[in-house]
PDB file of N, CA and C in Angstrom:
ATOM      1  N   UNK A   1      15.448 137.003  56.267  1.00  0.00           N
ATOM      2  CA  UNK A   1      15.393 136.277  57.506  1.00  0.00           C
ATOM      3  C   UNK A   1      13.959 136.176  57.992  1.00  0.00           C
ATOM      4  N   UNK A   2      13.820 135.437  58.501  1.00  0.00           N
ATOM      5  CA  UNK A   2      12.533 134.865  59.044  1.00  0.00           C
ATOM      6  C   UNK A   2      12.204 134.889  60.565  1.00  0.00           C
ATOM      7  N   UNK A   3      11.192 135.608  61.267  1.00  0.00           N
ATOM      8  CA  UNK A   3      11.266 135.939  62.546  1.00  0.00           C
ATOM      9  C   UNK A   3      10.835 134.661  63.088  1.00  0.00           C
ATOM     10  N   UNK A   4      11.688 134.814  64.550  1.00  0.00           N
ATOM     11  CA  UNK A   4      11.860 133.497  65.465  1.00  0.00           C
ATOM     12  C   UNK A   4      11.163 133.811  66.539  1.00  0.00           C
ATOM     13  N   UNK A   5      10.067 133.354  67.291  1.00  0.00           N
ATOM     14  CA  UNK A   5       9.348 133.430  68.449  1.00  0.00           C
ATOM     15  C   UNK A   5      10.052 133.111  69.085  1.00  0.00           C
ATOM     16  N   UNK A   6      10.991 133.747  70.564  1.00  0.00           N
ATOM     17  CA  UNK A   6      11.850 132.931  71.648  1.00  0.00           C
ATOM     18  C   UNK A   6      11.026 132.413  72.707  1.00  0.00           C
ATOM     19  N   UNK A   7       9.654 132.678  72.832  1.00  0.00           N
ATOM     20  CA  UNK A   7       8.913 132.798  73.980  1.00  0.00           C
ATOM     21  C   UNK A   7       8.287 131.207  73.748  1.00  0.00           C
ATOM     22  N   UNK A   8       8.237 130.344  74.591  1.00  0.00           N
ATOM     23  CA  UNK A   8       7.598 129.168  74.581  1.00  0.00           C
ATOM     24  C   UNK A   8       6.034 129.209  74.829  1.00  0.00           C
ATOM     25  N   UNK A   9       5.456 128.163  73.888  1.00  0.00           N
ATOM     26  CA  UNK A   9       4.383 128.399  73.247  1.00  0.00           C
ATOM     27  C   UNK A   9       3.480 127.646  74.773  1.00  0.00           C
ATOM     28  N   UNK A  10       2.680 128.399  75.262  1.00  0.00           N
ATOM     29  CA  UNK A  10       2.172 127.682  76.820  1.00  0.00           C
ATOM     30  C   UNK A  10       1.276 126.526  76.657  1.00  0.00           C
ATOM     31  N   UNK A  11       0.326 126.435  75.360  1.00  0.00           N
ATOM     32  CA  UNK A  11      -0.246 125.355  75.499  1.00  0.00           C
ATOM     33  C   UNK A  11       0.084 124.119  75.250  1.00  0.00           C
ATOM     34  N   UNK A  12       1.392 124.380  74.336  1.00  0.00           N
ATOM     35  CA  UNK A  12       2.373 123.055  74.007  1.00  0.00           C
ATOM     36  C   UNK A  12       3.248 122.913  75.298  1.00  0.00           C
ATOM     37  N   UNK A  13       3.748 123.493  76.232  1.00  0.00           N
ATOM     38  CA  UNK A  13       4.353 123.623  77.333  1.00  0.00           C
ATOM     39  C   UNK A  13       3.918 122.761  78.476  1.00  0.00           C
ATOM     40  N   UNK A  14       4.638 121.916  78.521  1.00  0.00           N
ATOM     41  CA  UNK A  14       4.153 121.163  80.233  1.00  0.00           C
ATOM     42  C   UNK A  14       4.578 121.726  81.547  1.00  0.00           C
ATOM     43  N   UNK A  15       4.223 121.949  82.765  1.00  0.00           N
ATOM     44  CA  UNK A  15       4.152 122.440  83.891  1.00  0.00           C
ATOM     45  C   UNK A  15       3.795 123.693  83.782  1.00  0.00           C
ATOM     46  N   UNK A  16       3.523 124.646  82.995  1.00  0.00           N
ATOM     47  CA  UNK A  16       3.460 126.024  83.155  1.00  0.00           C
ATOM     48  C   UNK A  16       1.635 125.806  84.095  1.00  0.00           C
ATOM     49  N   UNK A  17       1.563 126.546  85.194  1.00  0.00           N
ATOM     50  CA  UNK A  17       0.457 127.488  85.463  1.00  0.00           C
ATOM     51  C   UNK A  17       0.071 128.326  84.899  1.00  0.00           C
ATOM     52  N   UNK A  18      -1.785 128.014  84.266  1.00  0.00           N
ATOM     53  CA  UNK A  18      -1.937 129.281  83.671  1.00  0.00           C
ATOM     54  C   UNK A  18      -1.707 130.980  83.952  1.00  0.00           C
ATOM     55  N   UNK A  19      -1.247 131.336  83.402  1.00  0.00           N
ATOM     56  CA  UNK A  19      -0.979 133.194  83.072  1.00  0.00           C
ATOM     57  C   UNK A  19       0.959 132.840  82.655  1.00  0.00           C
ATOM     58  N   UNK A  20       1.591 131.289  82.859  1.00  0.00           N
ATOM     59  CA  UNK A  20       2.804 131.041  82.464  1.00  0.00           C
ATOM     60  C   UNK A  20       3.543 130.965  83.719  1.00  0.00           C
ATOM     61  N   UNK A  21       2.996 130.600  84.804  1.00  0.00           N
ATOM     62  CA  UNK A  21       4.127 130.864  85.890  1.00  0.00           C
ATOM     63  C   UNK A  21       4.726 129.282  86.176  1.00  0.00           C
ATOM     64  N   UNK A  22       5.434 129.216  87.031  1.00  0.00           N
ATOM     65  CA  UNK A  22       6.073 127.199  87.349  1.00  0.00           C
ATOM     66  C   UNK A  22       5.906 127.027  88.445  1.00  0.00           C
ATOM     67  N   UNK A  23       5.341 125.795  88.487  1.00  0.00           N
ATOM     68  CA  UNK A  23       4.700 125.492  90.277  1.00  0.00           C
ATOM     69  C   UNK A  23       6.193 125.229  90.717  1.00  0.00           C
ATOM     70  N   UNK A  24       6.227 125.026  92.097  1.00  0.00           N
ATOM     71  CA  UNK A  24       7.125 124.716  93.056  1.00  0.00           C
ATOM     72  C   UNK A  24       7.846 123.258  92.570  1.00  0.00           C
ATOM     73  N   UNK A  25       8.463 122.938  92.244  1.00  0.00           N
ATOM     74  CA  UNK A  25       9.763 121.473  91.838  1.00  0.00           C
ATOM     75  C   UNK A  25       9.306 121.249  90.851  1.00  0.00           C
ATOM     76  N   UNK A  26       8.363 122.350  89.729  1.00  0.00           N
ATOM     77  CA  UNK A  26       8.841 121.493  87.975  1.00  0.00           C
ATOM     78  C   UNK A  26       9.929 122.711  87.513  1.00  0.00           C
ATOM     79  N   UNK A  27      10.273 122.457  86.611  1.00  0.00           N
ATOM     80  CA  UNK A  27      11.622 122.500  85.699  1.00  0.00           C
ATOM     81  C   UNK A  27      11.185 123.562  84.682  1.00  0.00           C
ATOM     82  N   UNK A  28      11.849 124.841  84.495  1.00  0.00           N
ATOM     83  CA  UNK A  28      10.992 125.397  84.097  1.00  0.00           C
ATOM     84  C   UNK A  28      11.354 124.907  82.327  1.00  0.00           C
ATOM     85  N   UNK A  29      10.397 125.620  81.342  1.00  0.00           N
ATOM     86  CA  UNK A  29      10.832 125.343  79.751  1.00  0.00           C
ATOM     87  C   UNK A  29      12.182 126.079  79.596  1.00  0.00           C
ATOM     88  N   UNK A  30      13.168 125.034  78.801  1.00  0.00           N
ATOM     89  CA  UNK A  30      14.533 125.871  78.497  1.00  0.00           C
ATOM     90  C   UNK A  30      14.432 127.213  76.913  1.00  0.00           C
ATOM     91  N   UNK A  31      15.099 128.080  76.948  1.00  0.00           N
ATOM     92  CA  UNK A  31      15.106 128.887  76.020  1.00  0.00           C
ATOM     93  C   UNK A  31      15.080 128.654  74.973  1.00  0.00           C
ATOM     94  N   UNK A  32      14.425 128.760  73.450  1.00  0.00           N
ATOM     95  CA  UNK A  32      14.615 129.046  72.730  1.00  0.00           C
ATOM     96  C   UNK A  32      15.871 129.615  71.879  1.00  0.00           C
ATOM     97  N   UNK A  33      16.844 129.049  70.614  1.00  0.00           N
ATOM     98  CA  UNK A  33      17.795 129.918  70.630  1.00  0.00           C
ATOM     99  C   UNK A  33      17.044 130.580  69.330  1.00  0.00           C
ATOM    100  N   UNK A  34      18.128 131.811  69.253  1.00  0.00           N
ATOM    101  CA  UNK A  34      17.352 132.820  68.070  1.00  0.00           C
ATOM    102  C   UNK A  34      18.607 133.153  67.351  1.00  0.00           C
ATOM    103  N   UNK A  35      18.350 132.802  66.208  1.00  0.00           N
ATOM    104  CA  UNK A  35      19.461 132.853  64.964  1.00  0.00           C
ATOM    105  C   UNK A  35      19.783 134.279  64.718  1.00  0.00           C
ATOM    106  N   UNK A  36      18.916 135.332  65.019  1.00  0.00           N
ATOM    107  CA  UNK A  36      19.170 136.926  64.731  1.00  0.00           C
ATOM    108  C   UNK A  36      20.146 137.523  65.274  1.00  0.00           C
ATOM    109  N   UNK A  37      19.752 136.722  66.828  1.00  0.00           N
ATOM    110  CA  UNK A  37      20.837 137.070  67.946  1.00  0.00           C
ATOM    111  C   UNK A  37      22.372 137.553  67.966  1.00  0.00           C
ATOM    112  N   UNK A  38      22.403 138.540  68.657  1.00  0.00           N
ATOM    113  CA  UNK A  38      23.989 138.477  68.536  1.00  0.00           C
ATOM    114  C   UNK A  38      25.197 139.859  67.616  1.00  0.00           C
ATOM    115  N   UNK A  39      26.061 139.969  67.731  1.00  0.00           N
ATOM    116  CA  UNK A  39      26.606 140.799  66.858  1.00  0.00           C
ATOM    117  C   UNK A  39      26.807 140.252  65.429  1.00  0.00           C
ATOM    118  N   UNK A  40      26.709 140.945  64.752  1.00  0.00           N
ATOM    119  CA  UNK A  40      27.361 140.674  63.165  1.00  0.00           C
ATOM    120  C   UNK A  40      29.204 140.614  63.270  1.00  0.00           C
ATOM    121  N   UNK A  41      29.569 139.474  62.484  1.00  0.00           N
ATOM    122  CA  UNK A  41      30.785 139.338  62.138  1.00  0.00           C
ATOM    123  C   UNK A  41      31.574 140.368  61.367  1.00  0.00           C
ATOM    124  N   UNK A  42      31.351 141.366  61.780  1.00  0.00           N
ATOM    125  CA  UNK A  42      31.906 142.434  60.568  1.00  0.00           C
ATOM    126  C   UNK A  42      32.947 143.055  60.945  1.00  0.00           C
ATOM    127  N   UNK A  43      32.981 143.370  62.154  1.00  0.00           N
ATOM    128  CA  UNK A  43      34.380 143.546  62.483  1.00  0.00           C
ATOM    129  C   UNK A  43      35.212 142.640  63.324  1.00  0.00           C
ATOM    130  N   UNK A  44      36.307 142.440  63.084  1.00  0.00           N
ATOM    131  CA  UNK A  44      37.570 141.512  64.593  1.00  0.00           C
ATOM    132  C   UNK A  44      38.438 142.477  64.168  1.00  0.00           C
ATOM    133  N   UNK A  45      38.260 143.134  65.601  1.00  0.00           N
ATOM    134  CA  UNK A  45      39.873 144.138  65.484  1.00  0.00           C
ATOM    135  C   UNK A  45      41.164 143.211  66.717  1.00  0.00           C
ATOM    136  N   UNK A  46      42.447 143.672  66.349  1.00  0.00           N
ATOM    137  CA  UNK A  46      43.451 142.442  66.652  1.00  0.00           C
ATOM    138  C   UNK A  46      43.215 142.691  67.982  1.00  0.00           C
ATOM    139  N   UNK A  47      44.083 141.462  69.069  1.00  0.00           N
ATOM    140  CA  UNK A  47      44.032 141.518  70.382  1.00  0.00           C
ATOM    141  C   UNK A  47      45.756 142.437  70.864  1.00  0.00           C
ATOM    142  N   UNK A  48      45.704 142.468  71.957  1.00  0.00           N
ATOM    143  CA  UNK A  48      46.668 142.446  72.483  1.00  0.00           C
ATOM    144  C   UNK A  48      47.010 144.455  72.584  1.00  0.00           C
ATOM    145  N   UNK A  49      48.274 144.953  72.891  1.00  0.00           N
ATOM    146  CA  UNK A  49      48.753 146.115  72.701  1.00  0.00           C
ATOM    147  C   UNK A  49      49.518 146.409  71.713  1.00  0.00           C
ATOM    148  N   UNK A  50      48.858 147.606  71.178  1.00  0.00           N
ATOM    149  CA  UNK A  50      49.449 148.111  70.292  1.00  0.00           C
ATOM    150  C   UNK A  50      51.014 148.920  70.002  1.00  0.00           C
ATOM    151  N   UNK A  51      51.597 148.961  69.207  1.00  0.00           N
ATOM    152  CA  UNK A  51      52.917 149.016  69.184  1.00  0.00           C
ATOM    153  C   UNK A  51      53.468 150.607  69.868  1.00  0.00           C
ATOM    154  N   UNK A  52      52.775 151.656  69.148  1.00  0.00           N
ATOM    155  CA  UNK A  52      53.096 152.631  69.578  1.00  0.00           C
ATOM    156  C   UNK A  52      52.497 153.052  71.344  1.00  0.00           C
ATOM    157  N   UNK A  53      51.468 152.904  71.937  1.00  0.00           N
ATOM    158  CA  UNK A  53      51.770 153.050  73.258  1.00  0.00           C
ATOM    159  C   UNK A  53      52.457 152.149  73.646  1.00  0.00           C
ATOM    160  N   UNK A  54      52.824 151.107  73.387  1.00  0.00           N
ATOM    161  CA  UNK A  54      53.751 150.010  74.483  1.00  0.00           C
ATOM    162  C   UNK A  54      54.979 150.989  74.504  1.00  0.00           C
ATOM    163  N   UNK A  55      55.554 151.099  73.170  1.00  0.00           N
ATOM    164  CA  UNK A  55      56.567 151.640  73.166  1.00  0.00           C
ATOM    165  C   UNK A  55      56.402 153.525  73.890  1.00  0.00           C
ATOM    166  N   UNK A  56      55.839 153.697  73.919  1.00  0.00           N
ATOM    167  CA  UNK A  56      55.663 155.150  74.806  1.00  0.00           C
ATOM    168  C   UNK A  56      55.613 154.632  76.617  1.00  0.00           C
ATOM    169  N   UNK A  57      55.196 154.128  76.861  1.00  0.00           N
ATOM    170  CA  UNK A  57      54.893 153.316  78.209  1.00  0.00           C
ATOM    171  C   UNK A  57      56.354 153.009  78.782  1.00  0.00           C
ATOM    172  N   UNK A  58      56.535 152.268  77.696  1.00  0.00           N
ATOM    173  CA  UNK A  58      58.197 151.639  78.010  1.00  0.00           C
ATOM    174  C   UNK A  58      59.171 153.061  78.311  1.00  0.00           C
ATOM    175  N   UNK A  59      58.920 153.743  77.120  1.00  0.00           N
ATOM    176  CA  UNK A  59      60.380 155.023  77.571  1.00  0.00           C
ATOM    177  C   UNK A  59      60.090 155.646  78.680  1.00  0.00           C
ATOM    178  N   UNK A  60      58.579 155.805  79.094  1.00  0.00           N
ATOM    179  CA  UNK A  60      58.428 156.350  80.226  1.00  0.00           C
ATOM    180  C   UNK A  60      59.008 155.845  81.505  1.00  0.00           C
ATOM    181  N   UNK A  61      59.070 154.418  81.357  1.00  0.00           N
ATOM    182  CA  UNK A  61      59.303 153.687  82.663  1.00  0.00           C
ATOM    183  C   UNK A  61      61.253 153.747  82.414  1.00  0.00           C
ATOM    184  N   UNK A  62      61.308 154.111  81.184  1.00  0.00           N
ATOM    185  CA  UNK A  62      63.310 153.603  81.574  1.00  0.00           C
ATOM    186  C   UNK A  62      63.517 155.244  82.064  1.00  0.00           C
ATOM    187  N   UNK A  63      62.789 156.517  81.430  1.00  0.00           N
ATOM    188  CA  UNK A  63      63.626 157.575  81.898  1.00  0.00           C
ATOM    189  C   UNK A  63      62.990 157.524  83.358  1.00  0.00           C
ATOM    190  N   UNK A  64      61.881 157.160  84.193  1.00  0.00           N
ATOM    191  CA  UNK A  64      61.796 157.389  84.999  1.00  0.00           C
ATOM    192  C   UNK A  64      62.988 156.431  86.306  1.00  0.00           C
ATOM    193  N   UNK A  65      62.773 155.461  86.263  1.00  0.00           N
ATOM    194  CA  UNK A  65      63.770 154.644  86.313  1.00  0.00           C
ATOM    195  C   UNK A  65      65.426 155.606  86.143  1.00  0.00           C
ATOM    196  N   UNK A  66      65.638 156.004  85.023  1.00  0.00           N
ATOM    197  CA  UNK A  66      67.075 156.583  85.106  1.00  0.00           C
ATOM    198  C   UNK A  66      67.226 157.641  85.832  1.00  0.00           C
ATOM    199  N   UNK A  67      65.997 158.685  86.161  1.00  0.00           N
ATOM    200  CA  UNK A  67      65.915 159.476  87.417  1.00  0.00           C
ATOM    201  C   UNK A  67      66.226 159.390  88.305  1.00  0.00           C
ATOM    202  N   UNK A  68      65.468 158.179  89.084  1.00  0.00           N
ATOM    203  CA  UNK A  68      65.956 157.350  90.491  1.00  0.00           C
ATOM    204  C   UNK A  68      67.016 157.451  90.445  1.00  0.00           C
ATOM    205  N   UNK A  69      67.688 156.293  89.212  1.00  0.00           N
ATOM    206  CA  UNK A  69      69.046 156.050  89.484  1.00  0.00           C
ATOM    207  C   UNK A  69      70.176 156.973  89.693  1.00  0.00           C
ATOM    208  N   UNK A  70      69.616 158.358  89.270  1.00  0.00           N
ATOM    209  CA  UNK A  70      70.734 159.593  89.244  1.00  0.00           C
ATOM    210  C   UNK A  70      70.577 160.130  90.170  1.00  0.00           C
ATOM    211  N   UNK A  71      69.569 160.357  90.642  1.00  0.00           N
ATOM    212  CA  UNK A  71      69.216 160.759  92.271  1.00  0.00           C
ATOM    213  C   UNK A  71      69.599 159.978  93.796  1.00  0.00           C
ATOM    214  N   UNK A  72      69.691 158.780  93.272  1.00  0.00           N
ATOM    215  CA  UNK A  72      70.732 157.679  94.276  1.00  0.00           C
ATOM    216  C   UNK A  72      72.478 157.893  94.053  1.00  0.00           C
ATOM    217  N   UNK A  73      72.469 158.147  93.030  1.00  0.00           N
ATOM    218  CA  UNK A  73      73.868 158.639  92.809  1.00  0.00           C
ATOM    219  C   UNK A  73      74.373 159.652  93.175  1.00  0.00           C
ATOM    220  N   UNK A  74      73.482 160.373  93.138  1.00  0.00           N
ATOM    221  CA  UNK A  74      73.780 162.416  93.511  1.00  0.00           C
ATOM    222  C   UNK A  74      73.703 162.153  95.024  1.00  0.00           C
ATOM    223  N   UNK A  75      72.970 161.656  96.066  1.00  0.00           N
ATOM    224  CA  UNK A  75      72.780 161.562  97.354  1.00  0.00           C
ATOM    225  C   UNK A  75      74.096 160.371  97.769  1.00  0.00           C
ATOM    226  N   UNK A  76      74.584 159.297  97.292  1.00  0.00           N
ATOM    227  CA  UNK A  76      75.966 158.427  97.700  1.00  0.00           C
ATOM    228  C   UNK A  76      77.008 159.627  97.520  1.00  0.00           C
ATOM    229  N   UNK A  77      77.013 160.195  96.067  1.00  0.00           N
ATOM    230  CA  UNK A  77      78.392 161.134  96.078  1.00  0.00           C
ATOM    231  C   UNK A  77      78.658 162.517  97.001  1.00  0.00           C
TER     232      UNK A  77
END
């Protein structure tokens, strides 16, 4: 790979003030993109939830749930 300067080159640059600064209503130079940039494609791990906590999550919520429900029952009878 071949290194990419992102920094815009000032004397090819229109509006810059020397030391690189932008007067008041010009536009400043847009970025440079840089091909290095970025993560490597090496990993995609899947989206979403995985099987075994969903399913742990879930029993939690039915026995808790069947608690209530026995405890509404024990307090009617």
């Amino acid at each position: 790979m071949s290194y990419v300067n992102p920094d815009p080159e000032p004397e090819r640059s229109t509006g810059l003030e020397p030391g690189g600064g932008v007067p008041p209503g010009e536009t400043p130079p847009a970025e440079s993109s840089m091909p290095e940039a970025g993560p490597l494609e090496t990993h995609n791990p899947t989206k979403g939830w995985a099987k075994g906590p969903l399913a742990a999550i879930l029993v939690l919520v039915i026995l808790i749930a069947a608690f209530f429900l026995v405890y509404a029952l024990i307090l009617i009878l």
